[in-house]
Structure formats: structure tokens, C-alpha cells
Protein backbone atom coordinates (compact mmCIF):
# COMPACT_ATOMS: atom_id res chain seq x y z
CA UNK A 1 161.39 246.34 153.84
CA UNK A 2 158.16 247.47 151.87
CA UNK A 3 157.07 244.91 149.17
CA UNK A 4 156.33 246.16 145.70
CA UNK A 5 156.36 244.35 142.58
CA UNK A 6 160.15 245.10 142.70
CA UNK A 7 161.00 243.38 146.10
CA UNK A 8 161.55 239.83 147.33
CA UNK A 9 160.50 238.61 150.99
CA UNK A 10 163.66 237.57 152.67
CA UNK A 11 163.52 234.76 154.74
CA UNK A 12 164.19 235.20 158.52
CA UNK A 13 167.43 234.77 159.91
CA UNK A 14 168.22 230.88 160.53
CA UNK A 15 165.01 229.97 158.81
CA UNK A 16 164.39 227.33 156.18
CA UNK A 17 161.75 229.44 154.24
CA UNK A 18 161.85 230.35 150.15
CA UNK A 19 162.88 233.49 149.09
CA UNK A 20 159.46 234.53 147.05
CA UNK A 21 159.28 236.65 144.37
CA UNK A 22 155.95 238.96 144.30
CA UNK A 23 152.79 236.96 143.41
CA UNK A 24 153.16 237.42 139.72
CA UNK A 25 156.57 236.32 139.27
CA UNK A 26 156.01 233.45 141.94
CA UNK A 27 152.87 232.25 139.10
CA UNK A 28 155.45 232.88 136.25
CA UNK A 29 159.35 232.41 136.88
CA UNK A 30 159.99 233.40 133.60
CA UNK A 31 158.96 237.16 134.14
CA UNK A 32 162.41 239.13 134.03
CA UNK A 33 162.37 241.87 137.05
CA UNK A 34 164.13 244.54 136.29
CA UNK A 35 166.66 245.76 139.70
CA UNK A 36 169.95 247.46 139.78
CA UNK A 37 173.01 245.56 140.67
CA UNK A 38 173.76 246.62 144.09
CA UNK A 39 169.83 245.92 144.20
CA UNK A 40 170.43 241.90 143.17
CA UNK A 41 173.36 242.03 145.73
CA UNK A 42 171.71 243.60 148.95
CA UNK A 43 168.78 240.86 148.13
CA UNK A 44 170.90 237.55 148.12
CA UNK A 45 173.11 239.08 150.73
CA UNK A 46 169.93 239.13 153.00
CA UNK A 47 169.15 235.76 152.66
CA UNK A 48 170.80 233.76 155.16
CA UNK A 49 170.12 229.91 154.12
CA UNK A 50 173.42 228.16 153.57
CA UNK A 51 173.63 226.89 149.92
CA UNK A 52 176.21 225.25 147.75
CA UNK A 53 177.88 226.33 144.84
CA UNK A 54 178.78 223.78 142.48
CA UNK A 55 179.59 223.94 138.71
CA UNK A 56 179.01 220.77 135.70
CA UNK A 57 179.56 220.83 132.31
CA UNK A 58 178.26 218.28 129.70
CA UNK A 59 179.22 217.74 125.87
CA UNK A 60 175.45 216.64 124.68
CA UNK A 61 173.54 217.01 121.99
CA UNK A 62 170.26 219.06 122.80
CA UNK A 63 167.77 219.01 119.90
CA UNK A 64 165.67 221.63 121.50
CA UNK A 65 167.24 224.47 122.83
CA UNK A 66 164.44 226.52 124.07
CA UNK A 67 162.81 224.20 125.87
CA UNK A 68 165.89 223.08 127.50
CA UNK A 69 165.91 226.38 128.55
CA UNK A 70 163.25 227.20 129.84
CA UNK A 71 163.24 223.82 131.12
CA UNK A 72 165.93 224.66 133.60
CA UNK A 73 165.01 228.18 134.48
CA UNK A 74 161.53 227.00 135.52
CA UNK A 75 162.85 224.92 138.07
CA UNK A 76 165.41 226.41 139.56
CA UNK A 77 164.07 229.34 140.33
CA UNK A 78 161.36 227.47 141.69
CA UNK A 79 164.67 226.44 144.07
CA UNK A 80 165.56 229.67 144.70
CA UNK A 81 169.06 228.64 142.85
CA UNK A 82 171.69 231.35 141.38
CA UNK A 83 174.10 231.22 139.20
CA UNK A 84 175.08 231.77 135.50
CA UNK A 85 174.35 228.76 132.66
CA UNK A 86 175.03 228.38 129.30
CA UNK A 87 173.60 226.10 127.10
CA UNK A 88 174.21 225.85 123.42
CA UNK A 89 173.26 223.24 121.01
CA UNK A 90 176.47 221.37 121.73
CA UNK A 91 175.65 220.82 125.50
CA UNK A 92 175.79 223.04 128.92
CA UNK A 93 178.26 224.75 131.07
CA UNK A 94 176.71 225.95 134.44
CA UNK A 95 178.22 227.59 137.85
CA UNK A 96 175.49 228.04 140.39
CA UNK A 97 174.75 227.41 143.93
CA UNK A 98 171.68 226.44 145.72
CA UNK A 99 170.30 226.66 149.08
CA UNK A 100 171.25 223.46 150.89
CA UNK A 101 167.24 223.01 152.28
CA UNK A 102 166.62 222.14 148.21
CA UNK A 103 169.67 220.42 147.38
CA UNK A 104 168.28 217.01 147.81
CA UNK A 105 165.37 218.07 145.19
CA UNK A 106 167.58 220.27 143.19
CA UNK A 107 170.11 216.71 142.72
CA UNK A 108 166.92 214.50 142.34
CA UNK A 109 165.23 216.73 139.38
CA UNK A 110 169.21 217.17 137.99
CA UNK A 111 169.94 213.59 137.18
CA UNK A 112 166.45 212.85 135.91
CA UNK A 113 166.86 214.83 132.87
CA UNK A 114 168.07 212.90 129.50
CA UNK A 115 170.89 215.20 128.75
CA UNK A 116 172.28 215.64 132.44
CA UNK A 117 171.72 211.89 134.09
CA UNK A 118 175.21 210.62 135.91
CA UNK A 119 176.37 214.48 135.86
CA UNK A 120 179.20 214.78 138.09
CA UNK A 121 179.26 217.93 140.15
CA UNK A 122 182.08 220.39 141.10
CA UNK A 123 181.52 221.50 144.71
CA UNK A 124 183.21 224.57 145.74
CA UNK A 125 186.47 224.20 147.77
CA UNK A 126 184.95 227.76 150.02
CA UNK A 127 181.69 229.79 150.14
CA UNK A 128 183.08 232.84 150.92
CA UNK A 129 181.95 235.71 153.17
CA UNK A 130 179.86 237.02 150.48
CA UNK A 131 177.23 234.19 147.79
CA UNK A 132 178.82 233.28 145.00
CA UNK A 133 176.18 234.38 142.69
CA UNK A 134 173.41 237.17 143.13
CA UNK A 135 171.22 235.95 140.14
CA UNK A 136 169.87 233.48 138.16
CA UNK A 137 170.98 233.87 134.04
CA UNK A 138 170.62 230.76 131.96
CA UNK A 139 171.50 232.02 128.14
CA UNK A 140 171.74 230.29 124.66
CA UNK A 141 175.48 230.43 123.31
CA UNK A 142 176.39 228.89 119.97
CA UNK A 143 179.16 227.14 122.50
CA UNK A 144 178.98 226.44 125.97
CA UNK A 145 183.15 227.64 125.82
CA UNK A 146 183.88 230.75 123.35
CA UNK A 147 187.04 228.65 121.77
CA UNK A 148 187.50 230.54 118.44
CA UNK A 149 187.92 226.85 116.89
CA UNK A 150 186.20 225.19 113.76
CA UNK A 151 184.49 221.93 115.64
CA UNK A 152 184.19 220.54 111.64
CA UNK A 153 188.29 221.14 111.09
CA UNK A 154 189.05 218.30 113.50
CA UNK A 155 187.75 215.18 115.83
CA UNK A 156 186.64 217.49 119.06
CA UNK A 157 186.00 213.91 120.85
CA UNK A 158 189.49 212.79 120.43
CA UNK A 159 190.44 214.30 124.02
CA UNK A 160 193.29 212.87 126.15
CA UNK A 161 192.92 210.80 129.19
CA UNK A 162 192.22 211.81 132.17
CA UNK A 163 194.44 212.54 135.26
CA UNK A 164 194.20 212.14 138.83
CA UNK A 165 195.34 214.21 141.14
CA UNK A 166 197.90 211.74 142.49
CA UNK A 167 199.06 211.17 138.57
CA UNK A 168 198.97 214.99 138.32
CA UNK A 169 201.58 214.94 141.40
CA UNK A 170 204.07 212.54 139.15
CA UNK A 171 203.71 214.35 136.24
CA UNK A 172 204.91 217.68 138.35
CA UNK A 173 207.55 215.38 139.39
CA UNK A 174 208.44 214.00 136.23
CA UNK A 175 211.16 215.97 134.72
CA UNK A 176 210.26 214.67 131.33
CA UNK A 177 207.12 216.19 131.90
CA UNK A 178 205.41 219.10 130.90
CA UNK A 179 202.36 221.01 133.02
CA UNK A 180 200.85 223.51 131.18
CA UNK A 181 198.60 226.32 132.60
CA UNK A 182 195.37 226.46 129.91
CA UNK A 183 194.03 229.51 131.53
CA UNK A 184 194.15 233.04 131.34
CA UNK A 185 197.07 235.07 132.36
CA UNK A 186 195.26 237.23 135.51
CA UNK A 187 194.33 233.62 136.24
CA UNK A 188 197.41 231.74 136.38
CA UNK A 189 199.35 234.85 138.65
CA UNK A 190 197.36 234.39 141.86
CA UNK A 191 197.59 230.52 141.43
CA UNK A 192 199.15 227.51 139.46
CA UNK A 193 200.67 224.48 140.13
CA UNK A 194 204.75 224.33 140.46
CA UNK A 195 206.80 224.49 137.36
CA UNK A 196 203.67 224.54 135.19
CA UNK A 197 204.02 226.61 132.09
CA UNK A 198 202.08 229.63 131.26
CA UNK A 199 200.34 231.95 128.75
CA UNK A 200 201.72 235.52 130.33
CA UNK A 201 200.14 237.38 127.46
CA UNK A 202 196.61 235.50 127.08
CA UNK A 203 193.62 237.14 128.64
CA UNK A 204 190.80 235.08 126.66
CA UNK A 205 190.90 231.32 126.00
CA UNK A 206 190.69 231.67 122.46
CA UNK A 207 193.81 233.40 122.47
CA UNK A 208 195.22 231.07 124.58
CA UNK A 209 194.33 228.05 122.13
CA UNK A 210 195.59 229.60 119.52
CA UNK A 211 199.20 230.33 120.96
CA UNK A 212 199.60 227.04 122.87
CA UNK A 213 200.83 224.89 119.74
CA UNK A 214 203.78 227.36 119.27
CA UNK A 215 204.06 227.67 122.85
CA UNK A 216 204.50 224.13 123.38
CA UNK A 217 206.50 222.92 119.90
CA UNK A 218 209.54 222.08 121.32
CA UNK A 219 207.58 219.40 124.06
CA UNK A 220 205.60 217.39 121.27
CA UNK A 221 206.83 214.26 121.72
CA UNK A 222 206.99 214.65 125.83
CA UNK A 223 204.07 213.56 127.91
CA UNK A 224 201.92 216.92 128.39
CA UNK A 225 199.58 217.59 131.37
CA UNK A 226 197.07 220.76 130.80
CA UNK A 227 194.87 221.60 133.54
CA UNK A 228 191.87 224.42 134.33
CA UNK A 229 189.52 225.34 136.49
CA UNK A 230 187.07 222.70 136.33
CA UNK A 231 188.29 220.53 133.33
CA UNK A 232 185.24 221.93 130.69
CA UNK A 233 188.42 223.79 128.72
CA UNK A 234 190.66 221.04 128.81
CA UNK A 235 187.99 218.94 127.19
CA UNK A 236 188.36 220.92 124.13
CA UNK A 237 192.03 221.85 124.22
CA UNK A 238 193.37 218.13 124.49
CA UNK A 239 191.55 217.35 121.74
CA UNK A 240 193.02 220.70 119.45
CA UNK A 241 196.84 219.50 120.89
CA UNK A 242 196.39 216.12 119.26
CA UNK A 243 194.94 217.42 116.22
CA UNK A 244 198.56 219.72 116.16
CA UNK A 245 200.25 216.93 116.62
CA UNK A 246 201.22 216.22 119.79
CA UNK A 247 201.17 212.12 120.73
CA UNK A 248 200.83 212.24 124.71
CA UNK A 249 198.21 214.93 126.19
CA UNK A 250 196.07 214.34 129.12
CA UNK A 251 194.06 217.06 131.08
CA UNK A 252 193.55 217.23 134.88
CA UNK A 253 190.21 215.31 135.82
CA UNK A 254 187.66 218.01 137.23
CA UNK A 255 190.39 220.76 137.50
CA UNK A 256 191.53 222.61 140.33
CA UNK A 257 188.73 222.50 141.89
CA UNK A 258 188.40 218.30 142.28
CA UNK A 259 192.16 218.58 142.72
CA UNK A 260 192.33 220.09 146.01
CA UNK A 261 189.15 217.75 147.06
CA UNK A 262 190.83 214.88 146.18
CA UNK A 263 194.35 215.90 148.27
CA UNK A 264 192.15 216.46 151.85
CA UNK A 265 190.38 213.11 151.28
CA UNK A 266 193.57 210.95 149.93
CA UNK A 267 195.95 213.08 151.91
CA UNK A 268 197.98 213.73 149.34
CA UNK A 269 200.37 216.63 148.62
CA UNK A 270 199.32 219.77 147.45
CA UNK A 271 201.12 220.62 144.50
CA UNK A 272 199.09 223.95 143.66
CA UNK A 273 200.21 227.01 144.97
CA UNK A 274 198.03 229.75 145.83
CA UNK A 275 194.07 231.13 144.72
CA UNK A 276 192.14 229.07 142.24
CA UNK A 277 190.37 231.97 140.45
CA UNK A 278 186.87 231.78 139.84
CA UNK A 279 184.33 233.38 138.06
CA UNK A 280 181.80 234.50 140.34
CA UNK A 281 181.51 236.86 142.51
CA UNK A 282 184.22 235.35 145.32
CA UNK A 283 186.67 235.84 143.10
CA UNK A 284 189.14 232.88 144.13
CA UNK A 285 189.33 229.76 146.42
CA UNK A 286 192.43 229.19 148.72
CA UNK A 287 194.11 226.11 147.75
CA UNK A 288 197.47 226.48 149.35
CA UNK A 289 198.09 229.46 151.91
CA UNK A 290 200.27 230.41 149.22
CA UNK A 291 200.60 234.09 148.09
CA UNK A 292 202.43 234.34 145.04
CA UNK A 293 200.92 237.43 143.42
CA UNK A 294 201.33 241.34 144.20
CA UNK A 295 200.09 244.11 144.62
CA UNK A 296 198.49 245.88 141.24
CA UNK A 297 198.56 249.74 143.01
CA UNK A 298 201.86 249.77 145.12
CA UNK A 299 203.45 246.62 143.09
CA UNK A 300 205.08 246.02 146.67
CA UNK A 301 203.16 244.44 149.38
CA UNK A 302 202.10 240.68 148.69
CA UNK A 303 198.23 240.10 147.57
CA UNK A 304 196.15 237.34 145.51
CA UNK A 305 192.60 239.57 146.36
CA UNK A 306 191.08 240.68 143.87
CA UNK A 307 188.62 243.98 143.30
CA UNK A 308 186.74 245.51 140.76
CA UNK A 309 187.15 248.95 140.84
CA UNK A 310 184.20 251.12 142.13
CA UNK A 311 183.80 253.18 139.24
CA UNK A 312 181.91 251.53 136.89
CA UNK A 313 182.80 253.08 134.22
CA UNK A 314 185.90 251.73 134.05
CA UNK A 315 185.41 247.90 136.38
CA UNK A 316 188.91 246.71 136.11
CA UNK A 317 189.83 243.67 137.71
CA UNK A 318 192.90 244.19 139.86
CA UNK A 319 194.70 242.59 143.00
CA UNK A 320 195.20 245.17 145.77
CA UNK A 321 196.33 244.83 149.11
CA UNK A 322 194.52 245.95 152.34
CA UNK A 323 196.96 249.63 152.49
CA UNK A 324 195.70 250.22 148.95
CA UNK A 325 192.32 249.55 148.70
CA UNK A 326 192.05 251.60 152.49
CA UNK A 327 193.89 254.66 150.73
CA UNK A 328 192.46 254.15 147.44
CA UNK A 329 189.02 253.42 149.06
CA UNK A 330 188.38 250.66 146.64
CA UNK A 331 189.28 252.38 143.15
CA UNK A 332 191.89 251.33 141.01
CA UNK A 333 193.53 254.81 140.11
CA UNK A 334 192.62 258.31 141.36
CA UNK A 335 190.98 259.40 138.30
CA UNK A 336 188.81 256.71 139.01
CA UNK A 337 187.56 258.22 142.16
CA UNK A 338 186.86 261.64 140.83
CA UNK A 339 184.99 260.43 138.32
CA UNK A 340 182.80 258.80 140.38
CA UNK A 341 182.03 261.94 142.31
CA UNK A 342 180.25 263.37 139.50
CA UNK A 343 176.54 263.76 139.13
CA UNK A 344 174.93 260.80 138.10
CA UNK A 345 173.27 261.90 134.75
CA UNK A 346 176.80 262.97 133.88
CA UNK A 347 178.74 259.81 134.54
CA UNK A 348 175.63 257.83 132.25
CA UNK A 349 177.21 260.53 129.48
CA UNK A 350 181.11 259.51 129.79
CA UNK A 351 179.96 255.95 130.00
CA UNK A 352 178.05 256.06 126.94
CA UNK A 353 180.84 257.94 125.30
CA UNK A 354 183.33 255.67 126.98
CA UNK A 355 181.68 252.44 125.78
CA UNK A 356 181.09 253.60 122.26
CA UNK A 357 184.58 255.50 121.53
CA UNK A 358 187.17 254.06 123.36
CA UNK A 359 186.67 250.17 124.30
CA UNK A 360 184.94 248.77 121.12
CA UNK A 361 188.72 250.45 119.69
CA UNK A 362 190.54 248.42 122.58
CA UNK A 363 191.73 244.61 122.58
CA UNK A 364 190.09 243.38 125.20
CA UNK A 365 191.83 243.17 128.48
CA UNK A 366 190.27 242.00 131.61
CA UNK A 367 193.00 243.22 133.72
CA UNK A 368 193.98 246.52 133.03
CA UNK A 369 196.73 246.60 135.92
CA UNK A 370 198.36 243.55 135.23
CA UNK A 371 201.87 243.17 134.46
């Protein structure tokens, strides 16, 4: 590979060595390179250091957000670390992973910050084939979680207690009970937990809070379980349920994701059926062997795997199954595919057109295919 001020030195094979930026950006992490995606990709693909991907969330005041910023950036990247981290003045939300030669470091700087000491830490339930994240983006949000919700209309730190997975087994038992699902639809089809309810028309959270009172009317005086991916939503939403007026509402301590670590090391039963989706570039974690979605192309075969499709233009998020995406060769309609075979000034055009015409009019949908 030739270096320029474009490239990064890849670490050999099986070696323990940084991934260095050029001199320049090594002297100042904050220097944005500019690469293409598939660029960003073929570069953390390359290097072959095993790392961790983890995600923690923290409701904190931070007085200064800049330098909390920049703060964070300057050090992981000086630990080669990727990921995607919000911070807003109301505390952070981060899903990253870093290379396991720096964890000890990466921990060790972590908890010695003000706003992040005692932390806990999410650790992913699989790698994956492919890493988890390709890039390092730390941005300032006026909320860690886009909600939709006033924080001043009610008490936002009058959240229910906490669940374990073993009390999140006897509530799925419990027939007076109710599990609900507080995550998106395209979410909920590849994976949930059995007999938890669901939002089948909710593709953003802050739909989703704003339908789950109505949803749930008939259960307020029932004992209520909600549950995400990592717990950072149910933080919020226990709090908005109680401020509706319902008595009994816990949330799922750490999610799915410390729910199926807690079931291997108690050896408990798995009550979760099917792929925890995540947001990151695996897609999902297998939590049961489980595969209780289909097929968005042939709506036949069985599939939980999702794809975005190759044109990018269009992106969608879609399950397909190994027939489809072989005859389909990885787009999600056949338009898609002929589109893509057109010159690449043109396709800048349509996209331009696309973007400014036609999805700005649209609701958004993240899954196009989904029924």
C-alpha cells in the first residue's frame, strides 16, 4: 500500500502494533481526513488486532461540552478506538470497540474521568466476521437519545427499578405480567423475548414513546417490564410511563445485551428468541438460534440477516436470505441494480434529486421492505 497523507499503516498480521495515521494527524488527532466509505472499511478491515466492542451510557451533567469532547476524541484515537459517541449536555451515549492490546489503558483513562468513574460497560455478546465500527465519530446532540419528550414536563429521574435477568424470566412467566418491546419495529421482528408486546408500526423511538401509553392503557395497574438494547431507552421511558400513570414499571437492567451474559454465567433460561439488533455495522447478535423473521425479497424462506442494499441511493435496510441476496446480488429490488450501473456523475445527479425531492417529502422509514 503507498502512504500519502490519505493512508494509514496497517499493522502486520498477528502483530500488536498501532494503526498510525500520517505524521500530521498522528501530532494532531483532531485533523478530520477526508476517505470514502468503502475507503474507512477496507482500512479497519485490514487491521487484524482483536478488539472489543462495548457500549455505556451515563445521565450526567457536563458543564463543558467541548472540552468533553475533545477530551475523549484525543484519547481514543490515540487508542486506535472506533465507534460512534454522543454526548450532549445531559450526559453520553457511546458504542465503540477497542483493540484489546489498549483495553487495559483505554478502562484505566475511562474511569478516571469525573463524569464516567464506576461506568459499567456493555460487552458485546459476538464480534462478528466483519469490526463493528470502521470510524471514530464523537458528536454534540442536545440528547444523548432523540426522545421527542419535554425533560421540564415531568421528573426524568423518577425511573423504575431495575430487573434482573432471572426477575425478567418471572415476569415472562407471570401471567399478570406485561413485557413490553420499547424498540423499533425492524428491531423487535428478528428478536424479542416470548409474549412480549410490540410497537409493529414504530420505526423511531420517539414514535414509539409517544404510542406506548395508549398501547399499554388497559395494563396500568399490572406490573410492566420494558426492555431494550442496552437499557439507555428504558431509562427514559420508565420514567415517561409513571408520569402517564402507570404504578408498577421496571426496565430490564443493561438490556439484551447483559441479559444473555447473565443466562451463560447463572445458567439460566433463555427467554429471548432470536437476533438482538444492533446498530453498528454487524447488524445483530445471536441470542437464541432462533429464527423468527423472513425473508424481505421472496417473503418465504426463513432469515434474521440483515443488508443494506448496494445502491446507495436508495440504502434500505432489509432481511434477505442467502437465494436472494445470490440472485439479487445484494440489492433490494431490480431497479436498484440498474441504477447502479449507471455512470457515476449520473447517479451523484438522481441522488441529489432523490435526496432533495422525494425523501425530505417521506416519513421516515428505516425499513422500506418491512411488513
Amino acid at each position: 500500500m503507498n502512504e500519502d497523507e490519505n493512508t494509514l499503516k496497517i499493522a502486520p498480521k498477528g502483530s500488536n502494533e498501532p494503526v498510525v495515521e500520517n505524521e500530521e494527524k498522528a501530532k494532531n488527532p483532531r485533523k478530520r481526513i477526508v476517505r470514502s466509505r468503502a475507503e474507512m472499511r477496507a482500512v479497519a478491515s485490514s487491521d487484524s488486532r482483536p478488539r472489543q466492542t462495548i457500549s455505556f451510557y451515563r445521565y450526567v451533567k457536563i458543564v463543558d461540552l467541548d472540552e468533553f469532547r475533545n477530551r475523549l476524541l484525543d484519547k481514543l484515537s490515540s487508542l486506535d478506538s472506533l465507534g460512534r459517541i454522543y454526548v450532549a449536555k445531559e450526559g453520553i451515549n457511546a458504542q465503540m470497540n477497542v483493540p484489546l492490546v489498549y483495553w487495559d489503558k483505554f478502562d484505566t483513562w475511562l474511569q478516571s474521568q469525573p463524569e464516567l468513574k464506576g461506568v459499567p460497560y456493555k460487552l458485546a455478546v459476538d464480534e462478528g466476521e466483519m469490526p463493528s465500527f470502521y470510524k471514530l465519530t464523537i458528536k454534540k446532540k442536545p440528547k444523548v437519545v432523540a426522545d421527542g419528550l419535554d425533560d421540564e414536563s415531568f421528573d426524568v429521574t423518577d425511573t423504575g427499578k431495575y430487573l434482573t435477568a432471572s426477575e425478567m424470566n418471572d415476569y415472562i412467566d407471570d401471567e399478570d405480567a406485561v413485557v413490553f418491546d420499547m424498540r423499533n419495529n425492524y428491531e423487535a421482528e428478528v428478536g424479542r423475548f416470548e409474549g412480549a408486546v410490540t410497537s409493529d408500526d414504530s420505526v423511531t423511538f420517539r414514535d414509539e414513546l409517544k404510542k406506548t401509553p395508549e398501547l399499554l392503557k388497559d395494563h396500568k395497574d399490572k406490573k410492566i417490564a420494558i426492555y431494550c438494547t442496552g437499557g439507555i431507552r428504558c431509562e427514559k421511558a420508565s420514567a415517561w410511563l409513571k408520569h402517564n400513570g402507570f404504578k408498577d414499571v421496571r426496565h430490564l437492567k443493561g438490556g439484551i445485551i447483559d441479559y444473555k451474559h447473565q443466562v451463560e454465567k447463572q445458567n439460566l433460561p433463555n427467554k429471548f428468541r432470536g437476533k438482538n439488533f444492533v446498530f453498528d455495522e454487524r447488524l445483530g447478535e445471536r441470542i437464541s438460534e432462533d429464527v423468527i423473521s423472513t425473508c424481505h425479497l421472496c417473503k418465504e424462506n426463513k432469515s434474521d440477516t440483515h443488508y443494506h442494499c448496494k445502491n446507495q441511493i436508495c440504502h434500505a435496510l432489509f432481511i434477505g436470505c442467502d437465494d436472494c441476496i445470490k440472485n439479487k446480488k445484494g440489492y433490494c429490488a431490480w431497479y436498484c441494480r440498474q441504477v447502479d450501473k449507471l455512470p457515476k456523475n449520473t447517479k451523484k445527479k438522481m441522488a441529489r434529486l432523490y435526496n432533495s425531492y422525494v425523501r425530505k417529502r417521506q416519513p421516515f422509514v428505516k425499513t422500506r421492505l418491512a411488513k
